[in-house]
N, C-alpha and C. Protein backbone atom coordinates (compact mmCIF):
# COMPACT_ATOMS: atom_id res chain seq x y z
N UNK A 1 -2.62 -5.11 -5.11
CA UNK A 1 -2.68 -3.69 -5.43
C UNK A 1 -3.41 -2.93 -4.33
N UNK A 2 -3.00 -1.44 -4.08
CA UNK A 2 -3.38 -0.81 -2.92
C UNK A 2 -3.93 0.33 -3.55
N UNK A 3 -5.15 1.40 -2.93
CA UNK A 3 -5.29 2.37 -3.45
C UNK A 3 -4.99 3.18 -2.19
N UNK A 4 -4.64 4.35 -2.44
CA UNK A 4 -3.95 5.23 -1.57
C UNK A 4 -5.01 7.04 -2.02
N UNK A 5 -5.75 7.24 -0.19
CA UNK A 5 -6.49 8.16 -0.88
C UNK A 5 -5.67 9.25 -0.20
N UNK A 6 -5.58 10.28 -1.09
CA UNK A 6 -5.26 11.68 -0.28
C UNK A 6 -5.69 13.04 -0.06
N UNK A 7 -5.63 13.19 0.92
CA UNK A 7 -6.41 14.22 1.54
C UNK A 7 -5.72 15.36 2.40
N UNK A 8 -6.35 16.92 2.66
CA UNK A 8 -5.27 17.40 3.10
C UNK A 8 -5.87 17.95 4.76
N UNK A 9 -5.31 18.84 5.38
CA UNK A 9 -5.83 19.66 6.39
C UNK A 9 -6.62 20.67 6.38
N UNK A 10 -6.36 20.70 4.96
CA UNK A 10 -6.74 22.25 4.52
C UNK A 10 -7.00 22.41 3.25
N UNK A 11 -7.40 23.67 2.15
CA UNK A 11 -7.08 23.73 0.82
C UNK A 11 -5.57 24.53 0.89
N UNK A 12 -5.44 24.13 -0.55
CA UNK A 12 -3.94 24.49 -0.96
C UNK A 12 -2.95 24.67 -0.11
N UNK A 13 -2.58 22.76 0.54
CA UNK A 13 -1.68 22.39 1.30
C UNK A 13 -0.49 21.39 0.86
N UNK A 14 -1.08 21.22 -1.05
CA UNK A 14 -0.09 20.43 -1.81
C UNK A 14 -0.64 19.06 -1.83
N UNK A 15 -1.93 18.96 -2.06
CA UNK A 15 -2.28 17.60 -2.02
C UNK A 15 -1.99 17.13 -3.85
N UNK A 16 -1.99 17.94 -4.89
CA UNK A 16 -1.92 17.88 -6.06
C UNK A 16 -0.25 17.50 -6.07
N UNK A 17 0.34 18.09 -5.65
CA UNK A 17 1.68 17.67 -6.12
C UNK A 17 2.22 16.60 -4.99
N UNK A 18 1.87 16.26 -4.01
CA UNK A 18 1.89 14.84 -3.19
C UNK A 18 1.11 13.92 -4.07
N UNK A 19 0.24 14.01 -4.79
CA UNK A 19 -0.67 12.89 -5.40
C UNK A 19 0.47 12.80 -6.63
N UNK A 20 0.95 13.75 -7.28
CA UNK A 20 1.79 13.05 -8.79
C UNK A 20 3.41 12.21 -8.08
N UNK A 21 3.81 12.64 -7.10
CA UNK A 21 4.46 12.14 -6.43
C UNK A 21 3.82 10.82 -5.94
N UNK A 22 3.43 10.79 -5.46
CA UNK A 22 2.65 9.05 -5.08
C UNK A 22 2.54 8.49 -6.21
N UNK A 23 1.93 9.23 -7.03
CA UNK A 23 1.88 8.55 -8.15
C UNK A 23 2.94 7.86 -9.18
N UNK A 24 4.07 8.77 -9.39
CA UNK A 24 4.86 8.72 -9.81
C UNK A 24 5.74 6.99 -9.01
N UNK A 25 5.82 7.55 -8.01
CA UNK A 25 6.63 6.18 -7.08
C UNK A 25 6.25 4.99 -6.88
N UNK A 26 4.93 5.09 -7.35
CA UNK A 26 4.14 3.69 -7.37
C UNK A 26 3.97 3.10 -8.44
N UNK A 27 3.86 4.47 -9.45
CA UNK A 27 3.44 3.67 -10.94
C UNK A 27 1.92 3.68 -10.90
N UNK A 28 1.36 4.41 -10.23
CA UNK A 28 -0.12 4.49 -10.23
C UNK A 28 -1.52 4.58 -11.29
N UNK A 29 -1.70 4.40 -11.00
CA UNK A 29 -2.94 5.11 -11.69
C UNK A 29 -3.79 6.24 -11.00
N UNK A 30 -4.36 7.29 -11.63
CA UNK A 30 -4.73 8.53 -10.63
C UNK A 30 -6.29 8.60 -11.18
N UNK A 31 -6.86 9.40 -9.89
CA UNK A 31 -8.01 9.18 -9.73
C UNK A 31 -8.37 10.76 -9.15
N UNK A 32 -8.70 11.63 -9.96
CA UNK A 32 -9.93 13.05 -8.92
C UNK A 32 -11.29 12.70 -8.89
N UNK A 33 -12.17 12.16 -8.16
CA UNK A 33 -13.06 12.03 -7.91
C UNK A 33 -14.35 13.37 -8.51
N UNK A 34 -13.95 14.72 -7.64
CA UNK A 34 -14.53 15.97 -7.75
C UNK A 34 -13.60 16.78 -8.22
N UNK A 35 -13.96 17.50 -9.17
CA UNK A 35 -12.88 18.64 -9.39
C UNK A 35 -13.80 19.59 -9.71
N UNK A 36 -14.00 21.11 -8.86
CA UNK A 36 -14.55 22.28 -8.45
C UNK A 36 -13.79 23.21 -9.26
N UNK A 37 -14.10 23.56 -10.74
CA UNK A 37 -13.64 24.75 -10.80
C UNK A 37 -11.94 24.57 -11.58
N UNK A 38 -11.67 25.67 -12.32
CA UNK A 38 -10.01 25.35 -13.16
C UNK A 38 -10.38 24.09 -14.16
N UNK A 39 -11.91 23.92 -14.90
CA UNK A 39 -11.60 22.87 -15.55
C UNK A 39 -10.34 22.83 -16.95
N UNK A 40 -10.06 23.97 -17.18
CA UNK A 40 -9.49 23.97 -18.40
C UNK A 40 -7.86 23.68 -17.92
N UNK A 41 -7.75 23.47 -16.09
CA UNK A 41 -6.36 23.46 -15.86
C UNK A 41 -6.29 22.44 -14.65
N UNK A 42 -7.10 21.70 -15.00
CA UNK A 42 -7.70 20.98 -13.83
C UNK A 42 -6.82 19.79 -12.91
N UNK A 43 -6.59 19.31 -11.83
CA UNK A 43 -5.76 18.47 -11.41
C UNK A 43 -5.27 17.41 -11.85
N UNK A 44 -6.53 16.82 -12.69
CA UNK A 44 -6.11 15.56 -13.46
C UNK A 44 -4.65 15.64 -14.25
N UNK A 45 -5.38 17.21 -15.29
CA UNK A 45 -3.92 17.78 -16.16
C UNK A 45 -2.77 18.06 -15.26
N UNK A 46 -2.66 18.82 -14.60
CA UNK A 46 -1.60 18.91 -13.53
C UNK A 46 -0.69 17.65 -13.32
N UNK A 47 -1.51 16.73 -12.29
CA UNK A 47 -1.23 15.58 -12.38
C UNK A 47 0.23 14.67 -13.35
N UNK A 48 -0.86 15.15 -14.72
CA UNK A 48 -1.10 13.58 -16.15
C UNK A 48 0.62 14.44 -16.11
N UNK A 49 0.98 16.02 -16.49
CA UNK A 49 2.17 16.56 -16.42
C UNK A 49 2.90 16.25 -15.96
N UNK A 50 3.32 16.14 -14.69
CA UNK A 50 4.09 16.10 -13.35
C UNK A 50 4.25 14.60 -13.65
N UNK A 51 3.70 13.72 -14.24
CA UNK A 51 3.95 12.06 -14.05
C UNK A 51 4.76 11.55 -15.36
N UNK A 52 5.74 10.98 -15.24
CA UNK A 52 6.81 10.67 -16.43
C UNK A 52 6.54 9.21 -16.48
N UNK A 53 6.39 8.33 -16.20
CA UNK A 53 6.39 6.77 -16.17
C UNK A 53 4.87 6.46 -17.08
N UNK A 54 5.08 5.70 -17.81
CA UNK A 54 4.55 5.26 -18.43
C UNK A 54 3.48 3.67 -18.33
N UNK A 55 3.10 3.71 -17.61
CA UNK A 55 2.09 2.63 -16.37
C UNK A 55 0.98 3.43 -16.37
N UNK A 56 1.33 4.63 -15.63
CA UNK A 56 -0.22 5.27 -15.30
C UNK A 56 -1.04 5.47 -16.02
N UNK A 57 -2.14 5.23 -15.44
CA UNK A 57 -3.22 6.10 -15.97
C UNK A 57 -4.20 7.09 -15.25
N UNK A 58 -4.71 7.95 -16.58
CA UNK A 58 -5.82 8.81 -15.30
C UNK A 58 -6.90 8.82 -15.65
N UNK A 59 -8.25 8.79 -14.61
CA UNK A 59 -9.03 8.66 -15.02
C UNK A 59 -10.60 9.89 -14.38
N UNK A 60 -11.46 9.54 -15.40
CA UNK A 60 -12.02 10.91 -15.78
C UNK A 60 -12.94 10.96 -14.12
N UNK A 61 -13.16 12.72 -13.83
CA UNK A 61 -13.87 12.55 -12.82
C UNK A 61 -14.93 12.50 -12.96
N UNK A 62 -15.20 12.31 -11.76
CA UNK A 62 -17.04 11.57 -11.64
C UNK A 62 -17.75 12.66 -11.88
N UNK A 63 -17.59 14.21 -10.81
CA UNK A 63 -17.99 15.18 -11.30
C UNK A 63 -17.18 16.35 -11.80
N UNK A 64 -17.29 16.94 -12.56
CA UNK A 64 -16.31 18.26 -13.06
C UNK A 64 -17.31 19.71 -12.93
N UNK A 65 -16.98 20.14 -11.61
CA UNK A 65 -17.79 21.21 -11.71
C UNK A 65 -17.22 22.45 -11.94
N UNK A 66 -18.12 23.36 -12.67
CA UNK A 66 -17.61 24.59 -12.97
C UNK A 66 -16.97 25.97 -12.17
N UNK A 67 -17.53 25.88 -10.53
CA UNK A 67 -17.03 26.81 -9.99
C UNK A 67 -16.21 26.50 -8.83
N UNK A 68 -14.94 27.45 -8.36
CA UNK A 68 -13.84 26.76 -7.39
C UNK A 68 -14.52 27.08 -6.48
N UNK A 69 -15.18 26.51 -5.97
CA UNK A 69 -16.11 26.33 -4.61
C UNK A 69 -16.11 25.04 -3.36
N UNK A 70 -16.32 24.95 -2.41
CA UNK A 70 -16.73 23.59 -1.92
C UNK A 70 -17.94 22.84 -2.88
N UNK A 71 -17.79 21.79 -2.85
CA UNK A 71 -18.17 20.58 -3.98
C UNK A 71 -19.80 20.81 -3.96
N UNK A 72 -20.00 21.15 -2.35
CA UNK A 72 -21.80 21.29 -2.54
C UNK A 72 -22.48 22.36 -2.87
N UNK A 73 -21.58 23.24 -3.36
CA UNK A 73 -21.97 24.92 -3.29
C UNK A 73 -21.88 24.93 -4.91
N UNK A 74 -20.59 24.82 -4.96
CA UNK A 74 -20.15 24.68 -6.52
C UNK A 74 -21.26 23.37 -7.42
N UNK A 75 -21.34 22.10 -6.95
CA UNK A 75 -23.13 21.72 -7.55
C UNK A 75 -24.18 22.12 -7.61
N UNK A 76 -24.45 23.30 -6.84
CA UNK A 76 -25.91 23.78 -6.48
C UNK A 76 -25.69 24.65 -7.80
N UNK A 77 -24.76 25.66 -8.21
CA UNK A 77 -24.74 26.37 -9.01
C UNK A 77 -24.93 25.95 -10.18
N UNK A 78 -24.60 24.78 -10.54
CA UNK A 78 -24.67 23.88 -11.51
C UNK A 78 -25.92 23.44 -11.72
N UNK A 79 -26.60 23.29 -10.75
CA UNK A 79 -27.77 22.60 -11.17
C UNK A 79 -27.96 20.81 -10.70
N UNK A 80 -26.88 20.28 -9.91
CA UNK A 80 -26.95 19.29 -9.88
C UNK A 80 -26.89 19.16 -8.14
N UNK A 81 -27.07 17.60 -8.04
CA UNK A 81 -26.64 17.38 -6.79
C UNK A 81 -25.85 16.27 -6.56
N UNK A 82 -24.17 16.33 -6.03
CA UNK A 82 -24.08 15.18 -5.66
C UNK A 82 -24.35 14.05 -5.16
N UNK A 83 -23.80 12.95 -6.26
CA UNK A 83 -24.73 11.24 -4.92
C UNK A 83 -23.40 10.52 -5.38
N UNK A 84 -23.37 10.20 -3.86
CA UNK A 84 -22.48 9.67 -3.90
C UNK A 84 -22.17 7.92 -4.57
N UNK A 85 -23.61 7.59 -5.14
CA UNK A 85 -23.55 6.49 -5.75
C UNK A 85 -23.04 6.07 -7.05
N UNK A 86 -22.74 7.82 -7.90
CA UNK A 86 -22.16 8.06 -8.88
C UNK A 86 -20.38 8.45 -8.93
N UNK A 87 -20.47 8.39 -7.75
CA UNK A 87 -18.75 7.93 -7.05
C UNK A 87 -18.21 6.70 -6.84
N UNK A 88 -17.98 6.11 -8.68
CA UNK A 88 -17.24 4.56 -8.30
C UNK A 88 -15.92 4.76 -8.44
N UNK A 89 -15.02 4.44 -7.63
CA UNK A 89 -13.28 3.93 -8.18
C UNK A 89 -13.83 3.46 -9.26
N UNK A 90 -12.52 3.71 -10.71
CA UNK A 90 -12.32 3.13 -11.46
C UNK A 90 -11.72 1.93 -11.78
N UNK A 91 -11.87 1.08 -12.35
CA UNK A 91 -11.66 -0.60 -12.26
C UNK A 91 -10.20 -0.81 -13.03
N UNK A 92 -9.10 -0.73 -12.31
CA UNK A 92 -7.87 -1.33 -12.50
C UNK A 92 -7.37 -2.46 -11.92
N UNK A 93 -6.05 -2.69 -12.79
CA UNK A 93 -5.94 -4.15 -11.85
C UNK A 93 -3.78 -3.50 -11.26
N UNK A 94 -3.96 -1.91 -11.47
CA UNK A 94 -2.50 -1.17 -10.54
C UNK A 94 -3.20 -0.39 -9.43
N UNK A 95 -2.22 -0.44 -8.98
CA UNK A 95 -2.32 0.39 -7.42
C UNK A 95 -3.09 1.97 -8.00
N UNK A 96 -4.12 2.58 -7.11
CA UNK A 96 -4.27 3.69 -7.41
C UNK A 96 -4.42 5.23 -6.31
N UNK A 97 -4.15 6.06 -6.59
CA UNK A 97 -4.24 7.28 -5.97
C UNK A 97 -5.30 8.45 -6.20
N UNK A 98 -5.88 8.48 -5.27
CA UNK A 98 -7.30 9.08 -5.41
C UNK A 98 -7.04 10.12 -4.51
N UNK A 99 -7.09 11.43 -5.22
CA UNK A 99 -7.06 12.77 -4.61
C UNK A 99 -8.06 13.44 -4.14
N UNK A 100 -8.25 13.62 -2.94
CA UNK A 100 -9.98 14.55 -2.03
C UNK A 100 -9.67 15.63 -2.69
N UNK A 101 -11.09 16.52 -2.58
CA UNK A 101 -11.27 17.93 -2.53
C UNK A 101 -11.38 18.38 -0.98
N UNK A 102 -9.90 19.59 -0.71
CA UNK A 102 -10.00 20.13 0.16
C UNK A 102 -9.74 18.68 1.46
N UNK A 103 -10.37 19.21 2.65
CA UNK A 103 -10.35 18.28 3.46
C UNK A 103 -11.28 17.13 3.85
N UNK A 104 -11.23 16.81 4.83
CA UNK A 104 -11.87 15.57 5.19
C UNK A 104 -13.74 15.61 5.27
N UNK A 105 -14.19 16.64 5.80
CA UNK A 105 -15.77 17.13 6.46
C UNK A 105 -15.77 17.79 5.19
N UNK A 106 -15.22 18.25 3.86
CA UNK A 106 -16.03 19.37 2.95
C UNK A 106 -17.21 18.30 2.29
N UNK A 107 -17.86 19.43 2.34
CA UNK A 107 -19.44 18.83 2.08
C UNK A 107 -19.54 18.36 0.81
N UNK A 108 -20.02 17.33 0.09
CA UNK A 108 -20.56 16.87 -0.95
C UNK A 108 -22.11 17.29 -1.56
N UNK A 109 -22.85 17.32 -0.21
CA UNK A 109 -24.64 17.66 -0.01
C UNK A 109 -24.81 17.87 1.13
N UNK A 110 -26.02 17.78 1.57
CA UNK A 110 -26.29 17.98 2.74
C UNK A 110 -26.42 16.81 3.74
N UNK A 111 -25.49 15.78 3.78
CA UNK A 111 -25.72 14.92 4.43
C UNK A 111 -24.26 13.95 4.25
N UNK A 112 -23.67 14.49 3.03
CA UNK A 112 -22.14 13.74 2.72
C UNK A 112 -21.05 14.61 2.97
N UNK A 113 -19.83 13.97 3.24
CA UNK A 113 -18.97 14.86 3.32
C UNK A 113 -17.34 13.61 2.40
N UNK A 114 -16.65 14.15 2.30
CA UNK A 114 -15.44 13.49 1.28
C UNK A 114 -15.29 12.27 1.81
N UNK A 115 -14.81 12.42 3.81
CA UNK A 115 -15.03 11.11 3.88
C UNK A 115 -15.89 10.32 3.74
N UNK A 116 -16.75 10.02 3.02
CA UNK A 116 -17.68 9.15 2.91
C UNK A 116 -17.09 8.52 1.59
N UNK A 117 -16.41 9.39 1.11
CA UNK A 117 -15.72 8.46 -0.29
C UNK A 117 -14.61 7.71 -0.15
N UNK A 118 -14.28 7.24 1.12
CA UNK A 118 -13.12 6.76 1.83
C UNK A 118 -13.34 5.77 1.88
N UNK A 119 -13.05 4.39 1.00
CA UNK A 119 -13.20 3.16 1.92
C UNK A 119 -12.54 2.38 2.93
N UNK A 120 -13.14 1.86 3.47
CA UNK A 120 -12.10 0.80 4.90
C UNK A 120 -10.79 0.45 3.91
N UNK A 121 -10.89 -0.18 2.91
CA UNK A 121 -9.35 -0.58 2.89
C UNK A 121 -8.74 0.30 2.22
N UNK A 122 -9.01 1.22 2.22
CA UNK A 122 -7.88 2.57 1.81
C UNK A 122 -6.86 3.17 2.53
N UNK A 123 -5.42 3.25 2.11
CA UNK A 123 -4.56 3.59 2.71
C UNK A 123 -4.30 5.44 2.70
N UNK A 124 -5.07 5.85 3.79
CA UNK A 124 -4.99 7.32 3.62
C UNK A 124 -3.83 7.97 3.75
N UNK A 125 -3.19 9.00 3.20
CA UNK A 125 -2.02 10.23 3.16
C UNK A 125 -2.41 11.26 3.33
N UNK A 126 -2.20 12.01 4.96
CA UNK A 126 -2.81 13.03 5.15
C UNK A 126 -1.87 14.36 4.68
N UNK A 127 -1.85 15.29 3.69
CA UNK A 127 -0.85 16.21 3.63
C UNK A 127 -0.92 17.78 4.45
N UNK A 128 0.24 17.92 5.33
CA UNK A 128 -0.23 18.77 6.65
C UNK A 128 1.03 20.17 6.24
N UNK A 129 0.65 21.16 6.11
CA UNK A 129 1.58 22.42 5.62
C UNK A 129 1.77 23.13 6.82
N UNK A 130 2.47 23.78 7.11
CA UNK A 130 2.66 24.70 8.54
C UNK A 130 1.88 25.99 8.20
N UNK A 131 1.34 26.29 9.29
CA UNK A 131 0.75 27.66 9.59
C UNK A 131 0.02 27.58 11.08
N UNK A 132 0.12 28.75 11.26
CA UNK A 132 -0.64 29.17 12.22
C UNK A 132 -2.04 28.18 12.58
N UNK A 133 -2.39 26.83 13.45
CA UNK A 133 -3.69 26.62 13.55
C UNK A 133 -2.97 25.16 12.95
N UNK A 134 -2.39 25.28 12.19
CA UNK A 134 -2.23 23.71 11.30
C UNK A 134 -1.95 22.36 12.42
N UNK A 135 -1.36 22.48 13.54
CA UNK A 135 -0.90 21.31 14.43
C UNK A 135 -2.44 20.77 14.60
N UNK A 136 -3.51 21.78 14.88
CA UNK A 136 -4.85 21.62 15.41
C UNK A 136 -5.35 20.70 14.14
N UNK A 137 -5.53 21.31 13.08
CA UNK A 137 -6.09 20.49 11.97
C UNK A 137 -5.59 19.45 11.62
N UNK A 138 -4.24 19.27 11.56
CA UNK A 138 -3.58 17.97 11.54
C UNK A 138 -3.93 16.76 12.72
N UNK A 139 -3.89 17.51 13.81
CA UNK A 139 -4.36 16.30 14.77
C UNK A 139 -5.58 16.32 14.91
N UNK A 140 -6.94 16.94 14.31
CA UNK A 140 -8.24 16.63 14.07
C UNK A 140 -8.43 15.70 12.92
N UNK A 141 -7.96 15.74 11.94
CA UNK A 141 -7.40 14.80 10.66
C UNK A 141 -7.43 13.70 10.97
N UNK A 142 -6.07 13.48 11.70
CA UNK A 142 -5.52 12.39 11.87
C UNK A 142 -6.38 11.34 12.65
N UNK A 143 -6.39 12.35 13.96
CA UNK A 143 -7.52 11.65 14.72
C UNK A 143 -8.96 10.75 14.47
N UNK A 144 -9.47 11.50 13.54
CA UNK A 144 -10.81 11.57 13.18
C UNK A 144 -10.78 10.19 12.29
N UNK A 145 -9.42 10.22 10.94
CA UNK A 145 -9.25 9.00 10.67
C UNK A 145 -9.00 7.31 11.24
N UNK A 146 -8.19 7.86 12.73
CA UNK A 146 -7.26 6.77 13.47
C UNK A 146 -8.85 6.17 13.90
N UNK A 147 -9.77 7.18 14.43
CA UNK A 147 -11.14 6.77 15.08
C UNK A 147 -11.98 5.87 14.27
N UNK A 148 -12.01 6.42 12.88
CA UNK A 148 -12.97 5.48 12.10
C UNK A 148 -12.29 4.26 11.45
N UNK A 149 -10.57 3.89 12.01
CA UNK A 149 -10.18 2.64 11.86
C UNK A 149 -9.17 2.83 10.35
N UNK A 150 -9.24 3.83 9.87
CA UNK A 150 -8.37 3.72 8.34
C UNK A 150 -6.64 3.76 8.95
N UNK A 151 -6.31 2.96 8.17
CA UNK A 151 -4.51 3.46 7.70
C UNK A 151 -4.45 4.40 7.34
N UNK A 152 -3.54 5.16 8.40
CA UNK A 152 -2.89 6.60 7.94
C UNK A 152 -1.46 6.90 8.22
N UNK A 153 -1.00 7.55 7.18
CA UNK A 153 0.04 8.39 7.67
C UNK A 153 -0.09 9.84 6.99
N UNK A 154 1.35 10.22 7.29
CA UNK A 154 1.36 12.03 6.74
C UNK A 154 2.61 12.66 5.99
N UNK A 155 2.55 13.22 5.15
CA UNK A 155 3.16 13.76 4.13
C UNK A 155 2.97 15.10 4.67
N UNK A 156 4.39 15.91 5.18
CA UNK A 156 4.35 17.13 5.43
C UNK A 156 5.11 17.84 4.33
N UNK A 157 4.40 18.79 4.32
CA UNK A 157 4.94 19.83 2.87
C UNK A 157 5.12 21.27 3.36
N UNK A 158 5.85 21.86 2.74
CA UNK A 158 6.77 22.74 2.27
C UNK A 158 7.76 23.34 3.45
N UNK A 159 8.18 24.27 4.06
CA UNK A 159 9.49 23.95 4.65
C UNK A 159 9.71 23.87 6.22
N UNK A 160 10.48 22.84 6.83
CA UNK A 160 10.70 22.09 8.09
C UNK A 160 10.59 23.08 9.02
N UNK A 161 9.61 22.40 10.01
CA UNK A 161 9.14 23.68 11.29
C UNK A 161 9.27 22.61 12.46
N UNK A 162 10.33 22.59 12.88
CA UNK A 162 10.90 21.37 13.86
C UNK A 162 9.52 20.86 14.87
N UNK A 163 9.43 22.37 15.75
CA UNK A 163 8.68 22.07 16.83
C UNK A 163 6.57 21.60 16.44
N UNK A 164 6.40 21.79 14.78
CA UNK A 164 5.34 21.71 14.79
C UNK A 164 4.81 20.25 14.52
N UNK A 165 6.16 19.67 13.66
CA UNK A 165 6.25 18.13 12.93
C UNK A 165 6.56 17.13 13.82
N UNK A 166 7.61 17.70 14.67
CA UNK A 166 7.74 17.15 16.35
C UNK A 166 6.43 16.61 16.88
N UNK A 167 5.84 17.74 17.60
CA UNK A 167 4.92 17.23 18.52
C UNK A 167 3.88 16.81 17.28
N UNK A 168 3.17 16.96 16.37
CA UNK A 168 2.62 16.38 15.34
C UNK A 168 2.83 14.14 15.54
N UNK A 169 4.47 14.26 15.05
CA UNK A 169 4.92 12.79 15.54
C UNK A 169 4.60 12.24 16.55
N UNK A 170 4.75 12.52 17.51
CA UNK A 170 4.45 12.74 19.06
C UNK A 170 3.22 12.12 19.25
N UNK A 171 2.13 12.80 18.95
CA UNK A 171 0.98 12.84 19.27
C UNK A 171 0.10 12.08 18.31
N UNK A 172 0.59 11.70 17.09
CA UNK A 172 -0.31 10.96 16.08
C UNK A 172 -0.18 9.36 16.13
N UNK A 173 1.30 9.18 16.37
CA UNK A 173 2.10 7.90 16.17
C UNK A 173 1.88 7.52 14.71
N UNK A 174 1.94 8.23 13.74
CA UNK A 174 1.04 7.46 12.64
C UNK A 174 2.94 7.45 11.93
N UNK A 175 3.04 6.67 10.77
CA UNK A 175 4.20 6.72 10.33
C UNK A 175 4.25 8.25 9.10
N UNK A 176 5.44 8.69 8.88
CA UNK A 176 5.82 9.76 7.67
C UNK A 176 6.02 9.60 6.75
N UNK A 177 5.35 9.80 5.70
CA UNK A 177 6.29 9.08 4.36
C UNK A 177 7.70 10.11 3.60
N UNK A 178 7.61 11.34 4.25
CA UNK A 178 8.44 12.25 3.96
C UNK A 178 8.31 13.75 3.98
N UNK A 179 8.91 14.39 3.71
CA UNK A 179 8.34 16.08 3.78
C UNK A 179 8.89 16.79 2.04
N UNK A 180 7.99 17.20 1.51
CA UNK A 180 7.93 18.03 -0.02
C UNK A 180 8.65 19.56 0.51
N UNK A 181 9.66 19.98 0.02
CA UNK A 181 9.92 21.31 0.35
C UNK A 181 9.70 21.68 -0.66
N UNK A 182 9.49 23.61 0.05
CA UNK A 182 9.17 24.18 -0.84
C UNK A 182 10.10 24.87 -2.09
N UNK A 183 9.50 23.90 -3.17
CA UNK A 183 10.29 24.12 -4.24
C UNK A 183 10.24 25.04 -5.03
N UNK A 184 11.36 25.86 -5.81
CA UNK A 184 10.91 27.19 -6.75
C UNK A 184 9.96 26.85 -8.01
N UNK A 185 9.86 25.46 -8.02
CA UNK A 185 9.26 24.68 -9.41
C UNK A 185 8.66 23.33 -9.38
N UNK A 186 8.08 22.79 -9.69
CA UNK A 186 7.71 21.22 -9.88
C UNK A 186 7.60 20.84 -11.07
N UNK A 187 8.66 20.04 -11.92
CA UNK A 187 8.54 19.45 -13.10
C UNK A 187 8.64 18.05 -12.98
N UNK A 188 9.01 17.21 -14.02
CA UNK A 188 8.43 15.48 -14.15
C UNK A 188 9.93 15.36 -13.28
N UNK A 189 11.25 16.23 -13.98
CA UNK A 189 12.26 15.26 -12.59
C UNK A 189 12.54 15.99 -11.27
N UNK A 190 11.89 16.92 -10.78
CA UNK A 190 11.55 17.24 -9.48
C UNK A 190 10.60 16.28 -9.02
N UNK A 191 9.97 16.07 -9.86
CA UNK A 191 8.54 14.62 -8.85
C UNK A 191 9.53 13.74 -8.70
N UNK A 192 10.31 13.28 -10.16
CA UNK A 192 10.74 11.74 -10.13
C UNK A 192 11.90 11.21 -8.71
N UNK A 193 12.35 12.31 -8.90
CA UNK A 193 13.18 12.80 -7.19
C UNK A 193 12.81 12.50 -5.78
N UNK A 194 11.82 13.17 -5.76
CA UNK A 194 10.87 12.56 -4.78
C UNK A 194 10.17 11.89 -4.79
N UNK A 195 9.82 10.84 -5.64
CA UNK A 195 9.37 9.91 -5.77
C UNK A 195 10.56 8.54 -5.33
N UNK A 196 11.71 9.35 -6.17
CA UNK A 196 12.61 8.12 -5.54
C UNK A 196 12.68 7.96 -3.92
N UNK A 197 12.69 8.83 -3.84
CA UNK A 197 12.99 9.54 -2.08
C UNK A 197 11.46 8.71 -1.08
N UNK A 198 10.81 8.61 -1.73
CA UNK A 198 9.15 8.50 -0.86
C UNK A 198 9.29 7.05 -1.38
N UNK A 199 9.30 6.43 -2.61
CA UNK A 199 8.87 4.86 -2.87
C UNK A 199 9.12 3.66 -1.70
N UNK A 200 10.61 3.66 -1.21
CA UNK A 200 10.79 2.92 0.05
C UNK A 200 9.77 2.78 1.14
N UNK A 201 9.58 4.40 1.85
CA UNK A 201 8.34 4.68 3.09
C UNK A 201 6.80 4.01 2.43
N UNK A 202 6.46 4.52 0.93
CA UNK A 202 5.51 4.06 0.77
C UNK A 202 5.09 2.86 0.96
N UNK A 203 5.95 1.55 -0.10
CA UNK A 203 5.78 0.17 0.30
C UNK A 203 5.92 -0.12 1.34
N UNK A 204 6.30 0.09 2.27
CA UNK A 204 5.67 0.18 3.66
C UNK A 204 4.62 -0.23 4.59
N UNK A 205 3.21 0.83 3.71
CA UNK A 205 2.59 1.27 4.47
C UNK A 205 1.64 0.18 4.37
C-alpha cells in the first residue's frame, strides 16, 4: 500500500477535486490533515461526496480550524498552536491520500511549514493550474521536492495551455498523471471518469 500526498502551487488550484479523483481510482482512503475554515463544508465532506466506491474511508482531521486562513494564523486565532507531533497518518492497511493546505512552505508555526508533514516514502502529486506566474511556482514546487529526494509527479488542472505544460514537461522530467479540465460540474460520475482515465498513470508511479 502507497500513500499519495497532495499538494498544490497555489490555493484554489483543485487540489480537493484531484484528491477525490485519486481517491476514487485507487480505492483510497482520504486523509485532511488541517482544514482552515468552511468547517460546516469542509474538504473531508467534499471529498466523502465526490467518492462513489465503497473501500474508502475518511478520516478525521488532526486540526479543524475555524478561520480560512493560513494554518498558523488561523491557530493563533484559535488559541492554539500547531505541533506537528499531533500530525499522525491514520493507521490503515489501503493505500491513502492525504491532502496539504495550500502549498508546500504555508506555515504551520513558526518554525513548520506543510512540508514537514511529508514523509520520505510518500508519493507526492503536485496540482499546477495556469496563470500568470504559475510555470514559476510549479517549477519551485517541483524542484524543491525533486531536491529533498520525494517521488513526484503533476496533475495539471483546468484548461490545456500548450506552451506552459510544455516547457513545465521539459524542465521537471517528473512523469503526468493527467490534466482535470475545466468542468461545468463535479459529481461522483464526473470523478469516476477520471478516475478511470488517471488509475493506469497512477499505478505507475
Amino acid at each position: 500500500m502507497s500513500t499519495y500526498f497532495i499538494t498544490g502551487i497555489s490555493t484554489e488550484v483543485g487540489k480537493t477535486v484531484a484528491s477525490a479523483i485519486i481517491t476514487e481510482a485507487l480505492e483510497a482512503d482520504y486523509w485532511k490533515p488541517i482544514q482552515a475554515g468552511e468547517l460546516e463544508d469542509c474538504d473531508t465532506k467534499k471529498v466523502k461526496g465526490l467518492v462513489s466506491n465503497a473501500t474508502s474511508r475518511f478520516h478525521e482531521n488532526a486540526y479543524a480550524l475555524k478561520t480560512p486562513m493560513s494554518p498558523h494564523a488561523a491557530a493563533e486565532i484559535d488559541g492554539i498552536t500547531i505541533q506537528l507531533k499531533n500530525i499522525k497518518a491514520p493507521k490503515t492497511k489501503n493505500n491513502l491520500v492525504i491532502e496539504g493546505a495550500g502549498g508546500l512552505l504555508v506555515p504551520l508555526n513558526d518554525s513548520q511549514t506543510i512540508l514537514d508533514i511529508i514523509k520520505p516514502n510518500y508519493k507526492v502529486i503536485v496540482v499546477s493550474r495556469h496563470y500568470l506566474g504559475s510555470i514559476n511556482h510549479t517549477l519551485l514546487t517541483v524542484n524543491l521536492l525533486k531536491e529533498k529526494g520525494f517521488d513526484v509527479s503533476i496533475v495539471f488542472s483546468g484548461n490545456e495551455h500548450k506552451t506552459t505544460e510544455t516547457i513545465i514537461k521539459t524542465m521537471t522530467s517528473v512523469p503526468i498523471v493527467g490534466r482535470i479540465e475545466e468542468e461545468p460540474y463535479f459529481d461522483q460520475n464526473v470523478v469516476k471518469e477520471y478516475a478511470e482515465r488517471f488509475k493506469g498513470q497512477l499505478e505507475k508511479l
